[in-house]
C-alpha atoms as a PDB file:
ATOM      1  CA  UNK A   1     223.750-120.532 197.900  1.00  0.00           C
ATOM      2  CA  UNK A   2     220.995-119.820 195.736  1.00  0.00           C
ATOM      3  CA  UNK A   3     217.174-119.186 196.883  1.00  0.00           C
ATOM      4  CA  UNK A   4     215.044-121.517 194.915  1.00  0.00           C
ATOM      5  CA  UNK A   5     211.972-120.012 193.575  1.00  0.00           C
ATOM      6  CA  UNK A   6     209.106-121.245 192.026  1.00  0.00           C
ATOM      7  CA  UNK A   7     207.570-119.576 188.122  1.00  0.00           C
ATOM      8  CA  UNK A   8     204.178-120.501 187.719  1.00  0.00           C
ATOM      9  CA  UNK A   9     204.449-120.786 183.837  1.00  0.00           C
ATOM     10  CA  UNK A  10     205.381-123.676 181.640  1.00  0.00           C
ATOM     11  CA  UNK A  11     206.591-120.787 178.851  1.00  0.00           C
ATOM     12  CA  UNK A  12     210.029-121.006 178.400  1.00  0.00           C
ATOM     13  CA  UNK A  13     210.428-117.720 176.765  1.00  0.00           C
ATOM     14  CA  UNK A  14     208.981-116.408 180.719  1.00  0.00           C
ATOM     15  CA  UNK A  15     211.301-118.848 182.474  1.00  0.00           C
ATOM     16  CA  UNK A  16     214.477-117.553 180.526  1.00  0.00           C
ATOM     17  CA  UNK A  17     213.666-113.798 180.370  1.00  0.00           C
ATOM     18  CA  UNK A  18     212.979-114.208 184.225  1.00  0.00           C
ATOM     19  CA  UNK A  19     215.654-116.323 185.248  1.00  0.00           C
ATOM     20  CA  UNK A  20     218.305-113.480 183.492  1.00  0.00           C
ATOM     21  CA  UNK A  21     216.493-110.591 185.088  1.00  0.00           C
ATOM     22  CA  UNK A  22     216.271-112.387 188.569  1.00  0.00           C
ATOM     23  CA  UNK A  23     220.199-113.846 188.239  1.00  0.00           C
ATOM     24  CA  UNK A  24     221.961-111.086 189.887  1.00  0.00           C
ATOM     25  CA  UNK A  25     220.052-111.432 193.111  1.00  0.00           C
ATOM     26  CA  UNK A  26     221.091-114.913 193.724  1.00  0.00           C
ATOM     27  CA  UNK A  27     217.483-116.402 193.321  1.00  0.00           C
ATOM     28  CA  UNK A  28     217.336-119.525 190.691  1.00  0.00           C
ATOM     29  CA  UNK A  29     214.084-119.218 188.991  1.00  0.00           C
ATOM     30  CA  UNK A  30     212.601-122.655 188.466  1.00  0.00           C
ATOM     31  CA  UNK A  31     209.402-123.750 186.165  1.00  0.00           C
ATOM     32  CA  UNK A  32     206.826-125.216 188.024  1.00  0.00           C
ATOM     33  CA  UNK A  33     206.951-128.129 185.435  1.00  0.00           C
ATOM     34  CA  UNK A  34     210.202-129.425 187.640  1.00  0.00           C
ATOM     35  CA  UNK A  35     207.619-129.651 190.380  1.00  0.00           C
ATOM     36  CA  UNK A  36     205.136-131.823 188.394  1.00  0.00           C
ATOM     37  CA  UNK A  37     202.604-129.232 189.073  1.00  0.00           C
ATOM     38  CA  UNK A  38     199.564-128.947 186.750  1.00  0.00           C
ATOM     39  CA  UNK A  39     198.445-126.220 184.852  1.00  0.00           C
ATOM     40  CA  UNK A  40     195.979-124.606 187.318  1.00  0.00           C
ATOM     41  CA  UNK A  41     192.475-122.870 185.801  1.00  0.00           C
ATOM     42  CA  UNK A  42     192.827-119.412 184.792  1.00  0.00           C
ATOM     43  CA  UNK A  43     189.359-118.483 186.427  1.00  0.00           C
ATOM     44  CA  UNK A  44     189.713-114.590 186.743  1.00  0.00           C
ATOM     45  CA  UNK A  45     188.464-111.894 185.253  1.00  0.00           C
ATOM     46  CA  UNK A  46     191.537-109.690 185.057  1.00  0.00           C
ATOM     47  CA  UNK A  47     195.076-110.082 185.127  1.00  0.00           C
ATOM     48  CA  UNK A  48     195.598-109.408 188.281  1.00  0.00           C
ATOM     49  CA  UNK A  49     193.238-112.491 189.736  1.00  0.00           C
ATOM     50  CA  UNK A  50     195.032-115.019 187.178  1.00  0.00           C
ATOM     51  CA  UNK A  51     198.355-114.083 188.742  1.00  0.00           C
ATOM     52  CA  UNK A  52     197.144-114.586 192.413  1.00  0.00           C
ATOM     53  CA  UNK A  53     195.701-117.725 191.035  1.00  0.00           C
ATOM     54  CA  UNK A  54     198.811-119.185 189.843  1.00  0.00           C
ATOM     55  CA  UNK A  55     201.142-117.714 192.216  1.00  0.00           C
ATOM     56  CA  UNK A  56     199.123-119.191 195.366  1.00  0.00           C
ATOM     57  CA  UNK A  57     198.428-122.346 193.261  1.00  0.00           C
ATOM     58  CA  UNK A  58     202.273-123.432 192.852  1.00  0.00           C
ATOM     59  CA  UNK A  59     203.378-121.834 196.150  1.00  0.00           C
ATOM     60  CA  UNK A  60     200.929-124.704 197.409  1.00  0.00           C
ATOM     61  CA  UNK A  61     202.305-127.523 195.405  1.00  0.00           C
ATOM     62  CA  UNK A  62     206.030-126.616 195.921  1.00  0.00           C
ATOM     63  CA  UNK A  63     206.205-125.552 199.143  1.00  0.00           C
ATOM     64  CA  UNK A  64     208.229-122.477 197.721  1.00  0.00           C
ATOM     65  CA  UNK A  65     207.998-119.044 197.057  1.00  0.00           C
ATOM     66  CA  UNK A  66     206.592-118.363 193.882  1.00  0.00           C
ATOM     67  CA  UNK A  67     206.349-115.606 190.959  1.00  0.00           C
ATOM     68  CA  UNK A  68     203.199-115.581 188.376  1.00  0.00           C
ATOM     69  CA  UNK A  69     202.524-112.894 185.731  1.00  0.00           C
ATOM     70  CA  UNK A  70     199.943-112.821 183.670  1.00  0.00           C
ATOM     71  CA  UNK A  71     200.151-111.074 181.118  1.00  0.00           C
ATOM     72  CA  UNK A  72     198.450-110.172 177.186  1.00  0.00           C
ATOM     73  CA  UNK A  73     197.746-107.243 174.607  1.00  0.00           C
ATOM     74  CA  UNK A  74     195.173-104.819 174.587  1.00  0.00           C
ATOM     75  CA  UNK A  75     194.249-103.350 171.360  1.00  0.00           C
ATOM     76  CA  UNK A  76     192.435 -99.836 171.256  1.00  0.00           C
ATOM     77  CA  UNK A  77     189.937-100.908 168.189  1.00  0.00           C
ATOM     78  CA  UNK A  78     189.207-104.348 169.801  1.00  0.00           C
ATOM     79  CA  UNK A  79     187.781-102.481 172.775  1.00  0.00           C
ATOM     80  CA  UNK A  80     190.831-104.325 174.585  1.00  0.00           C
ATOM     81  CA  UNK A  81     191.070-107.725 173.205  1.00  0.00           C
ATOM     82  CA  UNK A  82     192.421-109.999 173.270  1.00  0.00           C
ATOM     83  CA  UNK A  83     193.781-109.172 177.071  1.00  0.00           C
ATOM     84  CA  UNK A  84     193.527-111.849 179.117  1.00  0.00           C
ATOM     85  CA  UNK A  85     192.548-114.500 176.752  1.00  0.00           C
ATOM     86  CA  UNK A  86     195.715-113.700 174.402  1.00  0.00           C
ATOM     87  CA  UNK A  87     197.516-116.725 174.652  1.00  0.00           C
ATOM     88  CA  UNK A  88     194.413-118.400 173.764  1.00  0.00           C
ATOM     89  CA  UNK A  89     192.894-116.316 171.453  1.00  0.00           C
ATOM     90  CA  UNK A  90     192.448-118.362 168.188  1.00  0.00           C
ATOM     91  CA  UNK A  91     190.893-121.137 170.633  1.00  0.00           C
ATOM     92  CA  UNK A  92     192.587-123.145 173.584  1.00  0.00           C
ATOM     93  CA  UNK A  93     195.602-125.203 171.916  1.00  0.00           C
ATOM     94  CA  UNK A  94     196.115-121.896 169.506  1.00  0.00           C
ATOM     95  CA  UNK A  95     200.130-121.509 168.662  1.00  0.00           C
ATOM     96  CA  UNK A  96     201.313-118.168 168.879  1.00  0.00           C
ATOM     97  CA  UNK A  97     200.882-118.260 164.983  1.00  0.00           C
ATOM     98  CA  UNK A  98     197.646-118.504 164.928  1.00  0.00           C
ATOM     99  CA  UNK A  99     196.675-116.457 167.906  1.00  0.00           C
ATOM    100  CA  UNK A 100     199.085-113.451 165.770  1.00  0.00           C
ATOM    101  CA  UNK A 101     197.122-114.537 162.247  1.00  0.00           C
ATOM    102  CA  UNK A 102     193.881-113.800 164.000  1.00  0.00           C
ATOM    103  CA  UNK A 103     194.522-110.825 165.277  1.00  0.00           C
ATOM    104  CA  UNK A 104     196.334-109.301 161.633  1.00  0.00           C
ATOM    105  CA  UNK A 105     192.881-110.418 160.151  1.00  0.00           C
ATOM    106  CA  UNK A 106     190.342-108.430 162.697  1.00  0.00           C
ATOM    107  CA  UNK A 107     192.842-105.362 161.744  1.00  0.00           C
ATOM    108  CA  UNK A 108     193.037-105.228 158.059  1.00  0.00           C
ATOM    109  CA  UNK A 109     191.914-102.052 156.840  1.00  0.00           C
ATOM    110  CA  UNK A 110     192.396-100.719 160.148  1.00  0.00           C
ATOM    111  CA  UNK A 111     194.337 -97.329 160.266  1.00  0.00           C
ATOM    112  CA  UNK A 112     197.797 -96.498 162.383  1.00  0.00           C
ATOM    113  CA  UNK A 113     196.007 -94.419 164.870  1.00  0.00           C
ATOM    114  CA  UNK A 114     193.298 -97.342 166.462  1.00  0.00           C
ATOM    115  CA  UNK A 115     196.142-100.014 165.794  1.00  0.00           C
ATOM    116  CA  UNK A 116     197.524 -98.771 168.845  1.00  0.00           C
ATOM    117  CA  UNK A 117     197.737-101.491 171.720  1.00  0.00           C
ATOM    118  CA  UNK A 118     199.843-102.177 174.759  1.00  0.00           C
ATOM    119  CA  UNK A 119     200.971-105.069 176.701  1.00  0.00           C
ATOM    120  CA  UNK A 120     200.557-105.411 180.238  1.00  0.00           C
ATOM    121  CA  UNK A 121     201.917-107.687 182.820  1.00  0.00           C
ATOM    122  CA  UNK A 122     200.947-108.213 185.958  1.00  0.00           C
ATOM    123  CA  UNK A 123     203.437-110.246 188.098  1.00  0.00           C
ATOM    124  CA  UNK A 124     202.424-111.379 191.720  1.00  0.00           C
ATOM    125  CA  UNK A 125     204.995-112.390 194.446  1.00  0.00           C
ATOM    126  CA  UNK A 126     203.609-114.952 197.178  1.00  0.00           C
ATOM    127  CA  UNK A 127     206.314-115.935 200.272  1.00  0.00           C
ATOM    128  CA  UNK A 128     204.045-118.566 201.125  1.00  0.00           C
ATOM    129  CA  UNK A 129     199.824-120.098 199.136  1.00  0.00           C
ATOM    130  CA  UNK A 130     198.596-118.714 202.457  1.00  0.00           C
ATOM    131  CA  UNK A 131     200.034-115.215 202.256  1.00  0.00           C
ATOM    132  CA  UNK A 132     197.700-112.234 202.876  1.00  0.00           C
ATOM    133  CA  UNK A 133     200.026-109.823 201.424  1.00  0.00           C
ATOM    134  CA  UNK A 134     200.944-110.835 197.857  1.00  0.00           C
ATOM    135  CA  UNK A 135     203.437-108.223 196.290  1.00  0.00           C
ATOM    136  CA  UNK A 136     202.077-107.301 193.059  1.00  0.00           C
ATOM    137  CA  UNK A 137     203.470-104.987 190.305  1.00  0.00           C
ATOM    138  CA  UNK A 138     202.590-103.965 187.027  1.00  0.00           C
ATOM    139  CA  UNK A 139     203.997-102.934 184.049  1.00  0.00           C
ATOM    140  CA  UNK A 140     202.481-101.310 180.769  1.00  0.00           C
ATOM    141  CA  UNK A 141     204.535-101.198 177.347  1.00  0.00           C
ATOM    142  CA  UNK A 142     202.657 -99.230 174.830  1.00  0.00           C
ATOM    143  CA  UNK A 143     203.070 -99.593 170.841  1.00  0.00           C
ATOM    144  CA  UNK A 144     201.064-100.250 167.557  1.00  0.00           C
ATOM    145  CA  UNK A 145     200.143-103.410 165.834  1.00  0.00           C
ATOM    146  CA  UNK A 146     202.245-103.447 162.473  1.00  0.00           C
ATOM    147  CA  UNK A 147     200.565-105.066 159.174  1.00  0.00           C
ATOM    148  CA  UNK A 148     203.053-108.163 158.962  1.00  0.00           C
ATOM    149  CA  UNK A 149     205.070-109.828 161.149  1.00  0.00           C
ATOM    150  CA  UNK A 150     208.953-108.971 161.452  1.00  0.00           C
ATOM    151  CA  UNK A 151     212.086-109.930 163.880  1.00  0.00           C
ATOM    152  CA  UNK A 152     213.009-113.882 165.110  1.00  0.00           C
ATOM    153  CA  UNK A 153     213.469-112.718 168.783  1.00  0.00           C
ATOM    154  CA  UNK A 154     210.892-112.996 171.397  1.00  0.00           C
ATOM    155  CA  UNK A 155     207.466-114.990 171.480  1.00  0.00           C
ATOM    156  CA  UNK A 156     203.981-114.365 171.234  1.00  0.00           C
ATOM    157  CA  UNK A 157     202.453-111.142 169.932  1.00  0.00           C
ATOM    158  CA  UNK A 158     206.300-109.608 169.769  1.00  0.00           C
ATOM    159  CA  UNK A 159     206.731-110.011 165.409  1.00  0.00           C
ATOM    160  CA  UNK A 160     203.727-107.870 165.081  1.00  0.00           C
ATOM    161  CA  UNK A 161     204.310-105.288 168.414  1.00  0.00           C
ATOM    162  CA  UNK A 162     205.867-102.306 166.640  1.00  0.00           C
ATOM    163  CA  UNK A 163     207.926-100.205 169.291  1.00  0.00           C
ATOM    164  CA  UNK A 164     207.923 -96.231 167.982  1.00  0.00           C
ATOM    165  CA  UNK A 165     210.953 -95.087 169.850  1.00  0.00           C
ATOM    166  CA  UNK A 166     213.127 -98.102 168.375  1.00  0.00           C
ATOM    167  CA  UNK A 167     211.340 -98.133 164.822  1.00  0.00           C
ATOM    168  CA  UNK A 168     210.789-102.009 164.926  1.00  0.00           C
ATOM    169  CA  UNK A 169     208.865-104.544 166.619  1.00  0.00           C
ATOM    170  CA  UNK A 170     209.467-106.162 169.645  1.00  0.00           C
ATOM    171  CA  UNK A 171     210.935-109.311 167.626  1.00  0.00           C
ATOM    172  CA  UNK A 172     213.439-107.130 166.612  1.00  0.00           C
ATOM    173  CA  UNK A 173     214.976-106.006 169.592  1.00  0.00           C
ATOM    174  CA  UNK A 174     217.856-107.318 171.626  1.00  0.00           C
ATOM    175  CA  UNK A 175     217.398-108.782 175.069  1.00  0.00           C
ATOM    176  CA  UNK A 176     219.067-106.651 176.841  1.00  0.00           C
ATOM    177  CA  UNK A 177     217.182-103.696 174.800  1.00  0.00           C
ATOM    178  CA  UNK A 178     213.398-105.513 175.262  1.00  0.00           C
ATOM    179  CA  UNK A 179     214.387-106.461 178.804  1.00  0.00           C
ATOM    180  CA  UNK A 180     215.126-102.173 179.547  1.00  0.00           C
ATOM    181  CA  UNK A 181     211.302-101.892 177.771  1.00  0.00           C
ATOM    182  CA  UNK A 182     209.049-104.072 178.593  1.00  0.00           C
ATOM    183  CA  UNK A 183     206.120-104.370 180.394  1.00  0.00           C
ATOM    184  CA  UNK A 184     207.587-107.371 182.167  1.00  0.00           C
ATOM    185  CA  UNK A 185     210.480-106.247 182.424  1.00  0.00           C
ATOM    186  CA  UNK A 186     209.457-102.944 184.121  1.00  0.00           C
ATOM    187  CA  UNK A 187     207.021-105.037 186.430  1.00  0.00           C
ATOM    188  CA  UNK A 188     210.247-107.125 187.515  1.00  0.00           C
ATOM    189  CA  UNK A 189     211.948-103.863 188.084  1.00  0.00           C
ATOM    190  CA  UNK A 190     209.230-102.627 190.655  1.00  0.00           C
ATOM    191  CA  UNK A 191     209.009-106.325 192.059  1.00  0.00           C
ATOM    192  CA  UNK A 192     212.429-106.159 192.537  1.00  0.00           C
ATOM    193  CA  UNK A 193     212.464-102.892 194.301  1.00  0.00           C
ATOM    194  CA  UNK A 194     209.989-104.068 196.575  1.00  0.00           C
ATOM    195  CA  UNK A 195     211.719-107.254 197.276  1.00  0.00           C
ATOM    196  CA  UNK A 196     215.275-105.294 198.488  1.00  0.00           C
ATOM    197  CA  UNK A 197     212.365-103.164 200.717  1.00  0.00           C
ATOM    198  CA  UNK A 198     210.708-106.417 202.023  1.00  0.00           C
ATOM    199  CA  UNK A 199     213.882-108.949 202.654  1.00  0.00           C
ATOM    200  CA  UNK A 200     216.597-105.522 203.142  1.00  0.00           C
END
């Protein structure tokens, strides 16, 4: 029998790349849109306080355990923009388009060397909206912003993420390949870890 769990997201590229990384330890990973719970205000300052935020938020609502990253790119000449406001970057109901065609246009001109940027992901466990000890992890997955978008995988900032030990961008990549890599998936990793310490 599988241990229902709650993800605080209503991206289904998150629910899918967590529900495969999550599969072999017999926990079903389930959106908190199957709960009818809303979209809670993303009132913190850094990643880590959005996580708690939406971890305790749908732990609350559910009654379940419940996962939240948060999670964005930093880029070195944007003093680390867009970071936590990179889903919503080019403005609140931005598509990942835009958000992507914004940030190609505050680069142009810009050289290799400040183009460099890294995603981070935070990702906060809560047993219970009331716990005191949230697990939290976090992963870092460093790269440069290429000049055009390339690769149909992935979502978000992936076309334009270029990864320099696999000479193409994160859209590029397999999931299996971006799953070994990533910053979330490297966060799940040490959640994971944690989790075999916690429940043995």
């Amino acid at each position: 029998m599988k241990k229902k769990w709650v993800l605080a997201t209503g991206n289904k590229g998150k629910v899918k790349e967590m529900s495969q990384l999550l599969n072999s330890f017999a926990i079903e990973v389930l959106p908190q849109s199957q709960f009818d719970v809303a979209e809670v205000a993303e009132t913190g300052t850094t990643f880590v306080e959005n996580a708690i935020i939406k971890a305790r938020h749908a732990a609350k609502v559910t009654g379940l355990p419940a996962i939240a990253d948060d999670s964005g790119l930093e880029v070195d000449f944007l003093s680390g923009q867009p970071g936590i406001y990179s889903s919503r970057f080019a403005g609140e109901n931005a598509s990942d388009r835009d958000n992507v065609d914004l940030l190609l246009n505050k680069l142009e001109g810009v050289g290799n060397e400040q183009r460099r940027a890294r995603f981070q992901c935070v990702l906060v466990y809560m047993r219970h909206a009331l716990d005191p000890t949230p697990i939290i992890c976090q992963g870092t997955w460093e790269g440069i912003i290429s000049e055009s978008l390339q690769g149909e995988n992935g979502f978000g900032y992936d076309p334009v993420f270029w990864v320099e030990s696999e000479q193409c961008t994160s859209a590029q990549l397999n999931k299996e390949r971006k799953n070994e890599l990533s910053h979330r998936g490297q966060a799940l990793t040490m959640l994971v870890a944690r989790l075999k310490e916690q429940l043995g």
